[in-house]
C-alpha atoms as a PDB file:
ATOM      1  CA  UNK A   1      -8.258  15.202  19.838  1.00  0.00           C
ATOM      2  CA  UNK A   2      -4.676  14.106  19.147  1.00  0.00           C
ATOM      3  CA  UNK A   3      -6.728  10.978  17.048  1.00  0.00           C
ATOM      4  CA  UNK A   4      -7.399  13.694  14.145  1.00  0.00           C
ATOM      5  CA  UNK A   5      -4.131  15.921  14.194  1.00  0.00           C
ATOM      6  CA  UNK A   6      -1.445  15.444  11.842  1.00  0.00           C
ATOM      7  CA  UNK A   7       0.895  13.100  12.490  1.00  0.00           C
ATOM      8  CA  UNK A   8       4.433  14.631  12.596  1.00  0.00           C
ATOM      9  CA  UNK A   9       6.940  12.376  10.009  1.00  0.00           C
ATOM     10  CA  UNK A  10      10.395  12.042   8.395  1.00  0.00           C
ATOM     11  CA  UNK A  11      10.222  12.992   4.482  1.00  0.00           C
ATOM     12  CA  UNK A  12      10.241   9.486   2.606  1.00  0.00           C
ATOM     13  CA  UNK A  13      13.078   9.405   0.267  1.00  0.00           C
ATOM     14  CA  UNK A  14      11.012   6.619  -1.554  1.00  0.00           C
ATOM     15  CA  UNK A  15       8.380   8.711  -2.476  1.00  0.00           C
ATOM     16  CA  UNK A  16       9.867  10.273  -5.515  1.00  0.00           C
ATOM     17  CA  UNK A  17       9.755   9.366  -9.502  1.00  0.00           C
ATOM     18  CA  UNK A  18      13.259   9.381  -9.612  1.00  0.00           C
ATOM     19  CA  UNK A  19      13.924   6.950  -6.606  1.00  0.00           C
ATOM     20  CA  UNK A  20      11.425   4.258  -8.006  1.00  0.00           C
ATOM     21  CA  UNK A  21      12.856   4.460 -11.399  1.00  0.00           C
ATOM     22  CA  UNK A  22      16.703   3.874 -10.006  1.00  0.00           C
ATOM     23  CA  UNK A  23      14.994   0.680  -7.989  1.00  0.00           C
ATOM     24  CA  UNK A  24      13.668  -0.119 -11.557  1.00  0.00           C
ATOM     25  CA  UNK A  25      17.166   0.407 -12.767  1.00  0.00           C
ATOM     26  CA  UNK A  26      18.465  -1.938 -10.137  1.00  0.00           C
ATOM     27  CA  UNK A  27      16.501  -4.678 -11.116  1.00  0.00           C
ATOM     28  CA  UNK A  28      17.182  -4.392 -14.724  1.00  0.00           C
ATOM     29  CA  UNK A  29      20.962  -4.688 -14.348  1.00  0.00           C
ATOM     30  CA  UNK A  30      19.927  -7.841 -11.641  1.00  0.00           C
ATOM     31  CA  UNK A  31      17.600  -9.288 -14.373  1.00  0.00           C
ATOM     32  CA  UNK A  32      18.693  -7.761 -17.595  1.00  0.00           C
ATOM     33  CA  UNK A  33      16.974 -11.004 -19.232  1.00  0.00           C
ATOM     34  CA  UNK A  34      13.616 -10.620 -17.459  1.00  0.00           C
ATOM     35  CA  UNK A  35      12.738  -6.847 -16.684  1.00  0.00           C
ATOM     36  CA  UNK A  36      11.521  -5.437 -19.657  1.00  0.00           C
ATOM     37  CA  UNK A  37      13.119  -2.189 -21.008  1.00  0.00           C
ATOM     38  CA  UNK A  38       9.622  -0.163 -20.994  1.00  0.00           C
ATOM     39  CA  UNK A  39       8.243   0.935 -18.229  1.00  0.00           C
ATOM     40  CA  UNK A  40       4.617   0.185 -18.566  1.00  0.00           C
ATOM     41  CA  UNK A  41       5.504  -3.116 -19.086  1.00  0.00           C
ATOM     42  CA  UNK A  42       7.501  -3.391 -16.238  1.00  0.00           C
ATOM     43  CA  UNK A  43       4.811  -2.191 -13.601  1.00  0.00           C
ATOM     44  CA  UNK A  44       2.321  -4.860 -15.467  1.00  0.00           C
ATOM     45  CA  UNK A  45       4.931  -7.312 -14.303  1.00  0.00           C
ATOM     46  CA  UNK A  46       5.406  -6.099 -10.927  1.00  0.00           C
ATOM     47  CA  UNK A  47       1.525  -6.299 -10.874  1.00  0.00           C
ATOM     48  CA  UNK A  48       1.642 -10.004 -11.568  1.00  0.00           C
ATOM     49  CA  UNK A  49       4.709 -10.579  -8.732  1.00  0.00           C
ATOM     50  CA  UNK A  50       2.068  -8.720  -6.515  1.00  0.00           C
ATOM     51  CA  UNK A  51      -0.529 -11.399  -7.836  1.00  0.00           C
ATOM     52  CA  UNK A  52       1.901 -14.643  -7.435  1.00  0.00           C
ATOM     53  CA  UNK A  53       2.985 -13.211  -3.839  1.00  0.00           C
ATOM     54  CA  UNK A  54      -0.922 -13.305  -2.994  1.00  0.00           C
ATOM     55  CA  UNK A  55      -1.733 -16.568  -4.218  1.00  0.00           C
ATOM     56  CA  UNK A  56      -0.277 -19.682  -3.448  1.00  0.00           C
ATOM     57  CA  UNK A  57       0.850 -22.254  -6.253  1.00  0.00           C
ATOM     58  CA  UNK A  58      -1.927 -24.584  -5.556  1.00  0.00           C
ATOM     59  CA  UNK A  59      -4.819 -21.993  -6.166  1.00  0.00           C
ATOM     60  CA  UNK A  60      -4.942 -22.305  -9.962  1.00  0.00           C
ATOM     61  CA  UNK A  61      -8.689 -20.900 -10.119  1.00  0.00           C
ATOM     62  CA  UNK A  62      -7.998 -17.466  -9.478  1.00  0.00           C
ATOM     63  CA  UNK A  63      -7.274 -14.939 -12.072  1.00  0.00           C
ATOM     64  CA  UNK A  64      -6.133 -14.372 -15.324  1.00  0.00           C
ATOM     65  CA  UNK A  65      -3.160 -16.811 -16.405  1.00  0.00           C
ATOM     66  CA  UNK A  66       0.236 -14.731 -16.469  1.00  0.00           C
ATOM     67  CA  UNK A  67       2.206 -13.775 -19.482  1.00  0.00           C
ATOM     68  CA  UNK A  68       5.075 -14.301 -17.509  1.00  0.00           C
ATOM     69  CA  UNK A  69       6.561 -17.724 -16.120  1.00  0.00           C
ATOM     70  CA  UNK A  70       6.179 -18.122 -11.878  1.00  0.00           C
ATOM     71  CA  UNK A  71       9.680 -19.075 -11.784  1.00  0.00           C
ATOM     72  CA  UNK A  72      10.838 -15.916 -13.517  1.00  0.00           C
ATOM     73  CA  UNK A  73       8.256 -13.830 -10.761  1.00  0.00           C
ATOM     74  CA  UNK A  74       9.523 -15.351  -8.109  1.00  0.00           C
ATOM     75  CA  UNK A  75      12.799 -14.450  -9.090  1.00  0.00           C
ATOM     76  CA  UNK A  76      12.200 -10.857  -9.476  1.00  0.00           C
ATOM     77  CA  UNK A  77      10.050 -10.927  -5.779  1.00  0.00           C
ATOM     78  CA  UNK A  78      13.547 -12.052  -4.448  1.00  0.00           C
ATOM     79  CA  UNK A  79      15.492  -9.545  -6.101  1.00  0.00           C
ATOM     80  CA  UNK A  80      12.999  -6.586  -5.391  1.00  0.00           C
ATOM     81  CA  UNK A  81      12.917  -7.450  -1.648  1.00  0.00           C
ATOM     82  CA  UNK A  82      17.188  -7.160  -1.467  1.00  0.00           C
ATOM     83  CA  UNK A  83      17.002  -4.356  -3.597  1.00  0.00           C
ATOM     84  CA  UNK A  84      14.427  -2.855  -1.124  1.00  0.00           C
ATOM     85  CA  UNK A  85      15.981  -3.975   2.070  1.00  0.00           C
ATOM     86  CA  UNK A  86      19.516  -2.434   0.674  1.00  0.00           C
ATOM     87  CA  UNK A  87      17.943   0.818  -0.539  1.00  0.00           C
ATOM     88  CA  UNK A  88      15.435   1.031   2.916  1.00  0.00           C
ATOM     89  CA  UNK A  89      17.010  -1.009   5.173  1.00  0.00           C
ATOM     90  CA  UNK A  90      13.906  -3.249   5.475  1.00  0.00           C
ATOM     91  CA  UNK A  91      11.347  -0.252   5.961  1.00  0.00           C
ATOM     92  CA  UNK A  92       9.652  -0.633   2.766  1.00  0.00           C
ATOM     93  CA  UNK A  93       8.172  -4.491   1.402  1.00  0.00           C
ATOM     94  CA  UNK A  94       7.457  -5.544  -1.876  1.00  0.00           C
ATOM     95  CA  UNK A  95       3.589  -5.204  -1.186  1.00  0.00           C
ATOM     96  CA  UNK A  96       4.162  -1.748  -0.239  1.00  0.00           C
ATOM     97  CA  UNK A  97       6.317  -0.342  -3.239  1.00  0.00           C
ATOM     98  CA  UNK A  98       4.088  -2.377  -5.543  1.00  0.00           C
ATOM     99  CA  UNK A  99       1.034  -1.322  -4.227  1.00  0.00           C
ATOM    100  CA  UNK A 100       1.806   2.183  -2.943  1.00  0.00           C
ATOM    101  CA  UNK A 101       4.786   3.691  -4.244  1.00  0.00           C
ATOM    102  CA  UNK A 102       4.888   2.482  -7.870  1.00  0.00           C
ATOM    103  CA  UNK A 103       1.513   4.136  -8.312  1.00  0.00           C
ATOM    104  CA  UNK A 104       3.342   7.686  -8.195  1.00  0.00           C
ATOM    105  CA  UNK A 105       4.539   7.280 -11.533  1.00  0.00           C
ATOM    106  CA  UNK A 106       0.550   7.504 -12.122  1.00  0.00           C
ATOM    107  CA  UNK A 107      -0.110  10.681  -9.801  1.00  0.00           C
ATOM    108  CA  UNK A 108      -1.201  14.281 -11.237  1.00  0.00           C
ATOM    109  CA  UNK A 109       2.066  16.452 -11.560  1.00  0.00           C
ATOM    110  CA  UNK A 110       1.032  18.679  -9.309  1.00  0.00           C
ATOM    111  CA  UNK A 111       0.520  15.782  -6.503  1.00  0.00           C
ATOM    112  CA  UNK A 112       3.793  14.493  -7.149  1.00  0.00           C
ATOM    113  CA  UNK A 113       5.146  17.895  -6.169  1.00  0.00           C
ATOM    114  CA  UNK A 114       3.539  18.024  -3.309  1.00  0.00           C
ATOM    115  CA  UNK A 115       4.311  14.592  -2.220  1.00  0.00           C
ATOM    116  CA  UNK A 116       8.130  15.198  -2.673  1.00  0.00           C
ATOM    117  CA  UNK A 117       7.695  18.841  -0.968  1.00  0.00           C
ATOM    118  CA  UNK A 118       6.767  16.905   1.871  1.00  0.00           C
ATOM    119  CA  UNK A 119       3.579  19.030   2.433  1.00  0.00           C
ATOM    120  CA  UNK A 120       1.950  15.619   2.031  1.00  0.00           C
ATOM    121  CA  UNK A 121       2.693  12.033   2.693  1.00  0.00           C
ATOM    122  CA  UNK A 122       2.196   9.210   0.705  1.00  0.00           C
ATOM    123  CA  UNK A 123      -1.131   8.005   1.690  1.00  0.00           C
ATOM    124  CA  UNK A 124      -2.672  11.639   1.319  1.00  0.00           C
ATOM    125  CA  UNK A 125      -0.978  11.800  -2.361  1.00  0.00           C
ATOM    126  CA  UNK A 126      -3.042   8.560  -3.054  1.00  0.00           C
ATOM    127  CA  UNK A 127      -6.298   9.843  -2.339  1.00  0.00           C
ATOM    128  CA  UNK A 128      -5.986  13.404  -3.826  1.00  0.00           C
ATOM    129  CA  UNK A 129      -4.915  11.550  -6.830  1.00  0.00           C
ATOM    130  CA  UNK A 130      -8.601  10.471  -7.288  1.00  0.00           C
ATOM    131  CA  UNK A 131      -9.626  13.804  -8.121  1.00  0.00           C
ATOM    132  CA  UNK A 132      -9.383  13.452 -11.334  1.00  0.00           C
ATOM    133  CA  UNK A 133     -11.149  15.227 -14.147  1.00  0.00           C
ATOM    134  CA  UNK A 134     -12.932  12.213 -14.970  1.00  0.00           C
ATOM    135  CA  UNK A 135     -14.378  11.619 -11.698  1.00  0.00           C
ATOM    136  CA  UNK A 136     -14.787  15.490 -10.695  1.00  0.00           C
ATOM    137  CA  UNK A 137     -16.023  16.170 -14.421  1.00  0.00           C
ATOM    138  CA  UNK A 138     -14.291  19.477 -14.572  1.00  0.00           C
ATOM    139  CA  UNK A 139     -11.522  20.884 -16.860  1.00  0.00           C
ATOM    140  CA  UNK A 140      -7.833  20.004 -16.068  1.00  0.00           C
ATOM    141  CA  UNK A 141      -6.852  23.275 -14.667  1.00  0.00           C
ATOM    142  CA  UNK A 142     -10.377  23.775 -12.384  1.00  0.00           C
ATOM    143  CA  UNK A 143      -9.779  20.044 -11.002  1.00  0.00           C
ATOM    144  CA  UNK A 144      -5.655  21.051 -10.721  1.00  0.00           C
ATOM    145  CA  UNK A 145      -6.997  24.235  -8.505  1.00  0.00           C
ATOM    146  CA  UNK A 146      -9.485  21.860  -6.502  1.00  0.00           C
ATOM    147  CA  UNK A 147      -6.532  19.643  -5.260  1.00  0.00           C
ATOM    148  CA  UNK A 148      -4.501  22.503  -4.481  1.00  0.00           C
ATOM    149  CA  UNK A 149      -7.557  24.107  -2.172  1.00  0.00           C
ATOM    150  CA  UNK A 150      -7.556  20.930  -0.497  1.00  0.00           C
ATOM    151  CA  UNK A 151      -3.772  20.300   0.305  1.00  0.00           C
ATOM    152  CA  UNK A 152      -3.430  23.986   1.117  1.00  0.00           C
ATOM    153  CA  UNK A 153      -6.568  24.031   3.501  1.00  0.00           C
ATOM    154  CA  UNK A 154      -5.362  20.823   4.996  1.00  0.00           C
ATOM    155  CA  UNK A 155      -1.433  21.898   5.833  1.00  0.00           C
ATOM    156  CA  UNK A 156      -2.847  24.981   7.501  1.00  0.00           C
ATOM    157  CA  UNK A 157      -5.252  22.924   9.485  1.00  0.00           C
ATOM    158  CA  UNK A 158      -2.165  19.916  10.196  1.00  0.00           C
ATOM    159  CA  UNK A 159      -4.952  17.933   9.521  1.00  0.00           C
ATOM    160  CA  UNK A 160      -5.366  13.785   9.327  1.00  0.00           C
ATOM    161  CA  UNK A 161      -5.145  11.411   6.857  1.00  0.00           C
ATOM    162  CA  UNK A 162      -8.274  10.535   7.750  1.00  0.00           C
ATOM    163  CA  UNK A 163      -9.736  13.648   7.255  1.00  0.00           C
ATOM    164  CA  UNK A 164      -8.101  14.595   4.043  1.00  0.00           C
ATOM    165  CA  UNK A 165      -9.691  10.912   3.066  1.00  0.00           C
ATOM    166  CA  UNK A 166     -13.135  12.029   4.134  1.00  0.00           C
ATOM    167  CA  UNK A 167     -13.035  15.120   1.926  1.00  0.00           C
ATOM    168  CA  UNK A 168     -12.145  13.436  -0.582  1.00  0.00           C
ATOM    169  CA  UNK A 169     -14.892  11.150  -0.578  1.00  0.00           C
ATOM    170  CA  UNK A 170     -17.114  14.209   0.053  1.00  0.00           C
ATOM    171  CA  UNK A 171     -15.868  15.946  -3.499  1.00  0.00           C
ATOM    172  CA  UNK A 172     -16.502  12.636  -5.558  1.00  0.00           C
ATOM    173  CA  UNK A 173     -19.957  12.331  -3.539  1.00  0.00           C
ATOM    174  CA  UNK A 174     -18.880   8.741  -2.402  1.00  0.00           C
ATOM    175  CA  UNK A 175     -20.395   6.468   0.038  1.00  0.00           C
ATOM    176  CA  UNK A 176     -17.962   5.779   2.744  1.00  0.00           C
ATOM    177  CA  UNK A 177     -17.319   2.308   2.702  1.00  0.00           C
ATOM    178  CA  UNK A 178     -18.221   0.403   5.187  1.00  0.00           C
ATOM    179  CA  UNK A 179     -15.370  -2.211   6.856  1.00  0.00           C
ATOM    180  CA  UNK A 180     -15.951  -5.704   5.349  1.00  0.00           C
ATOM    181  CA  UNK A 181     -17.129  -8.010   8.265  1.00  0.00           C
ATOM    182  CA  UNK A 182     -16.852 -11.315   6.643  1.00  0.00           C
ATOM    183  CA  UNK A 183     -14.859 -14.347   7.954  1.00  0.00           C
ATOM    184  CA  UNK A 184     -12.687 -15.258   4.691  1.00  0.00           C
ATOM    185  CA  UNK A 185     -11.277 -19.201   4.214  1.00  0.00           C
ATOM    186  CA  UNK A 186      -8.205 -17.800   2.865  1.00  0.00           C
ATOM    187  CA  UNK A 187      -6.376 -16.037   4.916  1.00  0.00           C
ATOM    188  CA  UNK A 188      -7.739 -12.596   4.114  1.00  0.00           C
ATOM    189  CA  UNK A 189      -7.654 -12.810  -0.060  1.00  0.00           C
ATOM    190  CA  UNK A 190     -10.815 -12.113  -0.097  1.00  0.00           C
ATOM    191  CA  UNK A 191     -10.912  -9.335   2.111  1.00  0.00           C
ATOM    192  CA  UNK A 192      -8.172  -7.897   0.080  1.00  0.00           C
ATOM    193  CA  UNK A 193      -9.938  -8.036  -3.344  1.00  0.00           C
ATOM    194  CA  UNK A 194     -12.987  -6.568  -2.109  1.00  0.00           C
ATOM    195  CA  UNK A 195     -11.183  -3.745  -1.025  1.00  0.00           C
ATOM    196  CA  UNK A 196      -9.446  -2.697  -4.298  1.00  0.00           C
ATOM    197  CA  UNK A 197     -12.484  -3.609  -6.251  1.00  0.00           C
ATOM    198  CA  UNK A 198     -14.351  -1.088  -4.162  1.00  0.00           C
ATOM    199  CA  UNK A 199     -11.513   1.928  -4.239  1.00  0.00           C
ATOM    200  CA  UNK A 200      -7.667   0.639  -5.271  1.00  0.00           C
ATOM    201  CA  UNK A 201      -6.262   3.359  -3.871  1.00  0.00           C
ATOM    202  CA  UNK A 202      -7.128   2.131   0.010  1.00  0.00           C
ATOM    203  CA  UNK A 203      -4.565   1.035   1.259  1.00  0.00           C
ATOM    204  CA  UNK A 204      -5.806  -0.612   3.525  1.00  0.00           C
ATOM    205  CA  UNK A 205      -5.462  -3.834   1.994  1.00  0.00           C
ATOM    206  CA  UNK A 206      -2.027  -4.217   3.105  1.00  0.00           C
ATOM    207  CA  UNK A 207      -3.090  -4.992   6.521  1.00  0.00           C
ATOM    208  CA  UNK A 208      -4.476  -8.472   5.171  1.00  0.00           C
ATOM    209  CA  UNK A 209      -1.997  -9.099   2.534  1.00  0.00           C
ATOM    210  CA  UNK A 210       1.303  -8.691   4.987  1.00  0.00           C
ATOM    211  CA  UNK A 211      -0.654 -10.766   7.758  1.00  0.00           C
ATOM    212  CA  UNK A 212      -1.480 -13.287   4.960  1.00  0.00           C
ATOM    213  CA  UNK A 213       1.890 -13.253   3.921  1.00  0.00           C
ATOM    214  CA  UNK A 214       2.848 -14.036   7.378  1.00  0.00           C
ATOM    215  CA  UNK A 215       0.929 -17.156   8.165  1.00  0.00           C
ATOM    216  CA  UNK A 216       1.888 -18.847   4.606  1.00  0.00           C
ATOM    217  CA  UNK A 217       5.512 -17.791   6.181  1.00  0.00           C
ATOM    218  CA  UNK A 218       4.569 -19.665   9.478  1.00  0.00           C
ATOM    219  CA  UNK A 219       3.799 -22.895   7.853  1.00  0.00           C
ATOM    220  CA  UNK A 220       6.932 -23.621   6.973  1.00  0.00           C
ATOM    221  CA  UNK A 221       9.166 -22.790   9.887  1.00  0.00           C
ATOM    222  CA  UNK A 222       9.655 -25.807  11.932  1.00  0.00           C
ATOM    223  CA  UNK A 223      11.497 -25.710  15.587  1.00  0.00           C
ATOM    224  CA  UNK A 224      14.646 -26.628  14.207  1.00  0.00           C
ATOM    225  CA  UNK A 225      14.814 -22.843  12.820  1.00  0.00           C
ATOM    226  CA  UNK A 226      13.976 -21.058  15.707  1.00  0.00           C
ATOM    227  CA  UNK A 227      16.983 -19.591  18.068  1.00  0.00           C
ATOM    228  CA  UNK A 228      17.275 -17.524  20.680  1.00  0.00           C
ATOM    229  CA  UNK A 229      18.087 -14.148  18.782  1.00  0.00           C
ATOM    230  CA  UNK A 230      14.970 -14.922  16.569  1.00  0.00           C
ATOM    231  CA  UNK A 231      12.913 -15.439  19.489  1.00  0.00           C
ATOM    232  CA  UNK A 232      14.222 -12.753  20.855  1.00  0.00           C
ATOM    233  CA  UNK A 233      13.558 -10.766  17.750  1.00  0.00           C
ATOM    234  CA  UNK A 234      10.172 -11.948  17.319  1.00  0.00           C
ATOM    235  CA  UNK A 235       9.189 -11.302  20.786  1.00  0.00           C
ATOM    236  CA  UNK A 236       9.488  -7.882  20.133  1.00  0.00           C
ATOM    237  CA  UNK A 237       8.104  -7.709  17.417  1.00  0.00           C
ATOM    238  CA  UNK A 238       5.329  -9.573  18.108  1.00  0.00           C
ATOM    239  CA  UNK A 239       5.380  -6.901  20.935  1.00  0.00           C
ATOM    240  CA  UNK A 240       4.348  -3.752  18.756  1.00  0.00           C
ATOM    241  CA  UNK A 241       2.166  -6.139  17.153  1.00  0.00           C
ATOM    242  CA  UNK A 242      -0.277  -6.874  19.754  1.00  0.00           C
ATOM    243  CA  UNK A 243      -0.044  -3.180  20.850  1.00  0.00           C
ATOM    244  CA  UNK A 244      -1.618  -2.461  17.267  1.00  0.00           C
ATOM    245  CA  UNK A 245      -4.423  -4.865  17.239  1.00  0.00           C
ATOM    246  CA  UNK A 246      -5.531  -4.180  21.025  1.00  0.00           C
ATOM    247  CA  UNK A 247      -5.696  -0.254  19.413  1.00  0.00           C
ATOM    248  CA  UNK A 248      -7.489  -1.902  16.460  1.00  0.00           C
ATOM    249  CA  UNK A 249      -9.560  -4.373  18.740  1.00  0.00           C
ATOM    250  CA  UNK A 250     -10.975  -1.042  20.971  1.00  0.00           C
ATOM    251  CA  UNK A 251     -11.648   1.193  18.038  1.00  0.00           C
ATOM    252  CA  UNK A 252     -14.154  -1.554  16.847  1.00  0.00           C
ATOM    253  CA  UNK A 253     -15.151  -1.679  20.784  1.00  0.00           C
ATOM    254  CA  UNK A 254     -16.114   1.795  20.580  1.00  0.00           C
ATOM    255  CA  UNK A 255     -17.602   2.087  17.200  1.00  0.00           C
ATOM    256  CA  UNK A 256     -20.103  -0.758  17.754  1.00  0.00           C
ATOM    257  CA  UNK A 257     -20.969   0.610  21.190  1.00  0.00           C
ATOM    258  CA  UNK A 258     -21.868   4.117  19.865  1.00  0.00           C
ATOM    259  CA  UNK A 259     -24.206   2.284  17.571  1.00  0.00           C
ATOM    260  CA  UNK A 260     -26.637   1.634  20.009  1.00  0.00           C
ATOM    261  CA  UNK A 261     -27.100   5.450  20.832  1.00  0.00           C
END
């Protein structure tokens, strides 16, 4: 039961137009020579930092070639992660601001309000932002109403991400998808771009990307740059690690035993 409650959280300073715009303004007066002065441009080249964090130098086959030199990304990865770790003392990556937060910019109006309300969290904001007219094919105010039926119905209940997902996928008569099950040669990229291809606002992509992004880490530590407070550190970390997969590992234990019955 306590699986599909709401999870009780801290409001995310983060999540707010304003707050992504002054880490846009930090990286301007950082880069002043590389961070374009519009906006849209700007998220197109934290798009292609995303890309160059993703893939390593070698793999030349994937992709569109970038307007921008890899030098000059890599340079503005480095400076978005200190400006990160200063402004969120480490709790936000680059993955996650590109991938999650910058999006906001994008969300309805009357999401955004929500989100910095706090009567919603990130993730939630995500998926109500698919609602669009578009997709619902109704008028702007009809699909504006729809959204706030949902988040309304959803604080009263204290209900789950997972449900709000579901009844989301429910008003855009979606398919749920189905988890990939596919061994991939490169260290999850190909998990990764299935999953945005198929819905880019699920999020869960991250999982592969920041476990990808730790194994390219691992092959280049060598002994020599391992002490005792690192292994200290990574002991616990690795800690709340294995605690996650083992929940991971028994959900999958449980959903593939219930389809037998």
């Amino acid at each position: 039961m306590r699986a599909n409650r709401r999870r009780q959280r801290k409001p995310d300073p983060l999540a707010h137009p304003e707050a992504i715009r002054a880490v846009f303004g930090s990286l301007r007066n950082l880069l002043p020579d590389v961070i374009p002065q519009s906006e849209k441009h700007l998220i197109k080249l934290l798009n292609a930092v995303r890309n160059v964090e993703r893939h390593p130098a070698s793999d030349t086959q994937r992709g569109r070639p970038s307007r921008w030199k890899r030098t000059d990304l890599i340079h503005v990865a480095n400076n978005l992660r200190y400006t990160l770790d200063r402004e969120t003392q480490g709790r936000v990556s680059l993955n996650s601001f590109i991938s999650l937060y910058v999006r906001i910019l994008n969300f309805p109006s009357d999401i955004v309000e929500a989100l910095v309300a706090g009567n919603i969290n990130l993730f939630e904001a995500a998926q109500l932002s698919r609602l669009t007219t578009e997709r619902l094919k109704l008028t702007p105010s009809e699909a504006r109403e729809l959204r706030g039926e949902l988040i309304r119905s959803h604080v009263m209940a204290q209900g789950s991400e997972a449900s709000l997902r579901a009844r989301v996928i429910d008003q855009l008569n979606e398919k749920s998808v189905q988890p990939i099950n596919k061994e991939s040669r490169s260290l999850g990229i190909d998990v990764v771009d299935d999953l945005i291809e198929i819905d880019p606002y699920d999020t869960r992509h991250l999982f592969w990307e920041e476990l990808r992004r730790i194994a390219l880490a691992l092959r280049q530590i060598t002994p020599d740059d391992i002490d005792d407070k690192t292994l200290d550190d990574f002991l616990s970390a690795s800690d709340q690690l294995s605690n996650v997969l083992a929940r991971v590992e028994k959900r999958r234990q449980q959903r593939d035993s219930q389809q037998y019955f």
